[in-house]
C-alpha atoms as a PDB file:
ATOM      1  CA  UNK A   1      94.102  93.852 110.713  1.00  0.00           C
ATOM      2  CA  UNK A   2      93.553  91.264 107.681  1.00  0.00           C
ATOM      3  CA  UNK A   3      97.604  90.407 107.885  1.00  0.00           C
ATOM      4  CA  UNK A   4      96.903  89.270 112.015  1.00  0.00           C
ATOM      5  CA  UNK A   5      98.137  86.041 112.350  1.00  0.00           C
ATOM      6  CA  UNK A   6      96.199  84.853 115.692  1.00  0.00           C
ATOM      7  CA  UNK A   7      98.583  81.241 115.588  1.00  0.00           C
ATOM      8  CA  UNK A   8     101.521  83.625 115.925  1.00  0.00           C
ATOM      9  CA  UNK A   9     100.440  85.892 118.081  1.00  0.00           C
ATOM     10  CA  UNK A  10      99.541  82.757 120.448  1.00  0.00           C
ATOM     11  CA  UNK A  11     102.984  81.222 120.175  1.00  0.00           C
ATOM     12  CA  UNK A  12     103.884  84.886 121.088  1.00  0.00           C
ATOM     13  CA  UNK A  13     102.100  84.899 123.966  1.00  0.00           C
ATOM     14  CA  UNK A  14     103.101  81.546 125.211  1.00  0.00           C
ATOM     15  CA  UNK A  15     107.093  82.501 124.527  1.00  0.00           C
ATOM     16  CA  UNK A  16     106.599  85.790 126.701  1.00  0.00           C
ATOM     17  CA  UNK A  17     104.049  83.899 129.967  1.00  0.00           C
ATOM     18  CA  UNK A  18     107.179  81.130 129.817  1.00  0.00           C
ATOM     19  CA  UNK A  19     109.869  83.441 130.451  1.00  0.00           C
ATOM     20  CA  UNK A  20     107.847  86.184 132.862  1.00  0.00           C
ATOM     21  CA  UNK A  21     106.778  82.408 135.206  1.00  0.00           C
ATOM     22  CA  UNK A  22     110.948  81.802 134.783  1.00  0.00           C
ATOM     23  CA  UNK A  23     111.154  85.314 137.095  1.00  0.00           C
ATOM     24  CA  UNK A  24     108.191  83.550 139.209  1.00  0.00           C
ATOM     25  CA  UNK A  25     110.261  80.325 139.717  1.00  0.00           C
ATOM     26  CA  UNK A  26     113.283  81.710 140.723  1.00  0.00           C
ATOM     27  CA  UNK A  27     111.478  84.194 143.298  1.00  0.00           C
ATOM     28  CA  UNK A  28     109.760  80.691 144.682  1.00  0.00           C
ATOM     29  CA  UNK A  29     113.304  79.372 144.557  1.00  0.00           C
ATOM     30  CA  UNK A  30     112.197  76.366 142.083  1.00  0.00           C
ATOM     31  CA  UNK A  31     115.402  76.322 139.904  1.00  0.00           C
ATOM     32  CA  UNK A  32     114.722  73.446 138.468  1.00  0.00           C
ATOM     33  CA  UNK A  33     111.341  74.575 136.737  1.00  0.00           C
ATOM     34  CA  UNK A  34     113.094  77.882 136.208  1.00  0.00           C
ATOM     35  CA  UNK A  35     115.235  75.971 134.157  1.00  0.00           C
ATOM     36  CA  UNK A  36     112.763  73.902 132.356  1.00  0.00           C
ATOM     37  CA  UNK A  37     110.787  76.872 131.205  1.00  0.00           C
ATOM     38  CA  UNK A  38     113.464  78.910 130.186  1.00  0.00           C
ATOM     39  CA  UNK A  39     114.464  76.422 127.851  1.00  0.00           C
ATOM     40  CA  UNK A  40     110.963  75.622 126.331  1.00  0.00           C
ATOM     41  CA  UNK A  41     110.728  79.586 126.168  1.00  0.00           C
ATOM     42  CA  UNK A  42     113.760  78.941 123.815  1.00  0.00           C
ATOM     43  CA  UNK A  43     112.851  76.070 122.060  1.00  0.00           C
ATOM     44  CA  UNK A  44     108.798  77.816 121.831  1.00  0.00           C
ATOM     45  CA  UNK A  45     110.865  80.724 120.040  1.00  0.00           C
ATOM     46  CA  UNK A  46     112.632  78.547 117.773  1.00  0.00           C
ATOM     47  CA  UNK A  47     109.700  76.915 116.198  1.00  0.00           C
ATOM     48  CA  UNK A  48     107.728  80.907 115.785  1.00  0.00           C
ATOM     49  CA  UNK A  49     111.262  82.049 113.883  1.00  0.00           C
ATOM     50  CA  UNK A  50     111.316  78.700 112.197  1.00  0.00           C
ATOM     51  CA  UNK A  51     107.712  79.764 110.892  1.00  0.00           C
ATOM     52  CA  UNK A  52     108.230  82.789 109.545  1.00  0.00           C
ATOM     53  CA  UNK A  53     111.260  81.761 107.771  1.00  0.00           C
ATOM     54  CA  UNK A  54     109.210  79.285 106.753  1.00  0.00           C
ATOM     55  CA  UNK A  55     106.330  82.086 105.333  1.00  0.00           C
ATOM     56  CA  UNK A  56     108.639  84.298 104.004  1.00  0.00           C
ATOM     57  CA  UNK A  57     110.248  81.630 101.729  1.00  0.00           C
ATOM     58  CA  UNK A  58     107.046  80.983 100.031  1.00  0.00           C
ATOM     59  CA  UNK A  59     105.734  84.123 100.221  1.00  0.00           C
END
Protein backbone atom coordinates (compact mmCIF):
# COMPACT_ATOMS: atom_id res chain seq x y z
CA UNK A 1 0.00 0.00 0.00
CA UNK A 2 2.95 2.71 0.38
CA UNK A 3 3.00 3.00 -3.75
CA UNK A 4 -1.18 4.13 -3.48
CA UNK A 5 -1.48 7.16 -5.16
CA UNK A 6 -4.95 8.52 -3.61
CA UNK A 7 -4.74 11.78 -6.46
CA UNK A 8 -4.85 9.01 -9.06
CA UNK A 9 -7.04 6.86 -7.82
CA UNK A 10 -9.51 10.04 -7.50
CA UNK A 11 -9.03 11.10 -11.10
CA UNK A 12 -9.83 7.33 -11.55
CA UNK A 13 -12.82 7.49 -9.96
CA UNK A 14 -14.04 10.65 -11.49
CA UNK A 15 -13.09 9.18 -15.26
CA UNK A 16 -15.24 5.94 -14.46
CA UNK A 17 -18.69 8.09 -12.40
CA UNK A 18 -18.38 10.41 -15.87
CA UNK A 19 -18.80 7.74 -18.25
CA UNK A 20 -21.30 5.24 -16.03
CA UNK A 21 -23.76 9.08 -15.64
CA UNK A 22 -23.08 9.12 -19.81
CA UNK A 23 -25.32 5.56 -19.69
CA UNK A 24 -27.65 7.67 -17.13
CA UNK A 25 -28.06 10.57 -19.65
CA UNK A 26 -28.85 8.76 -22.51
CA UNK A 27 -31.51 6.49 -20.55
CA UNK A 28 -33.05 10.16 -19.42
CA UNK A 29 -32.71 10.99 -23.09
CA UNK A 30 -30.35 14.18 -22.25
CA UNK A 31 -27.97 13.83 -25.29
CA UNK A 32 -26.62 16.81 -24.92
CA UNK A 33 -25.10 16.18 -21.31
CA UNK A 34 -24.41 12.68 -22.56
CA UNK A 35 -22.25 14.33 -24.81
CA UNK A 36 -20.64 16.76 -22.53
CA UNK A 37 -19.58 14.11 -20.10
CA UNK A 38 -18.36 11.75 -22.41
CA UNK A 39 -16.00 14.13 -23.59
CA UNK A 40 -14.73 15.43 -20.14
CA UNK A 41 -14.52 11.54 -19.36
CA UNK A 42 -11.99 11.82 -22.29
CA UNK A 43 -10.33 14.83 -21.68
CA UNK A 44 -10.35 13.65 -17.42
CA UNK A 45 -8.39 10.53 -18.95
CA UNK A 46 -6.04 12.50 -20.85
CA UNK A 47 -4.68 14.55 -18.08
CA UNK A 48 -4.34 10.87 -15.56
CA UNK A 49 -2.20 9.30 -18.78
CA UNK A 50 -0.56 12.65 -19.18
CA UNK A 51 0.52 12.11 -15.39
CA UNK A 52 1.94 9.07 -15.40
CA UNK A 53 3.90 9.72 -18.43
CA UNK A 54 4.74 12.47 -16.67
CA UNK A 55 6.01 10.12 -13.36
CA UNK A 56 7.52 7.65 -15.25
CA UNK A 57 9.86 10.12 -17.06
CA UNK A 58 11.33 11.23 -13.88
CA UNK A 59 11.10 8.30 -12.17
Amino acid sequence: MKNFHLNTALLASLVILSFIAVGFAIGQEIFWLAAVLFFSGFALMSVGLRRKRKQQQTS
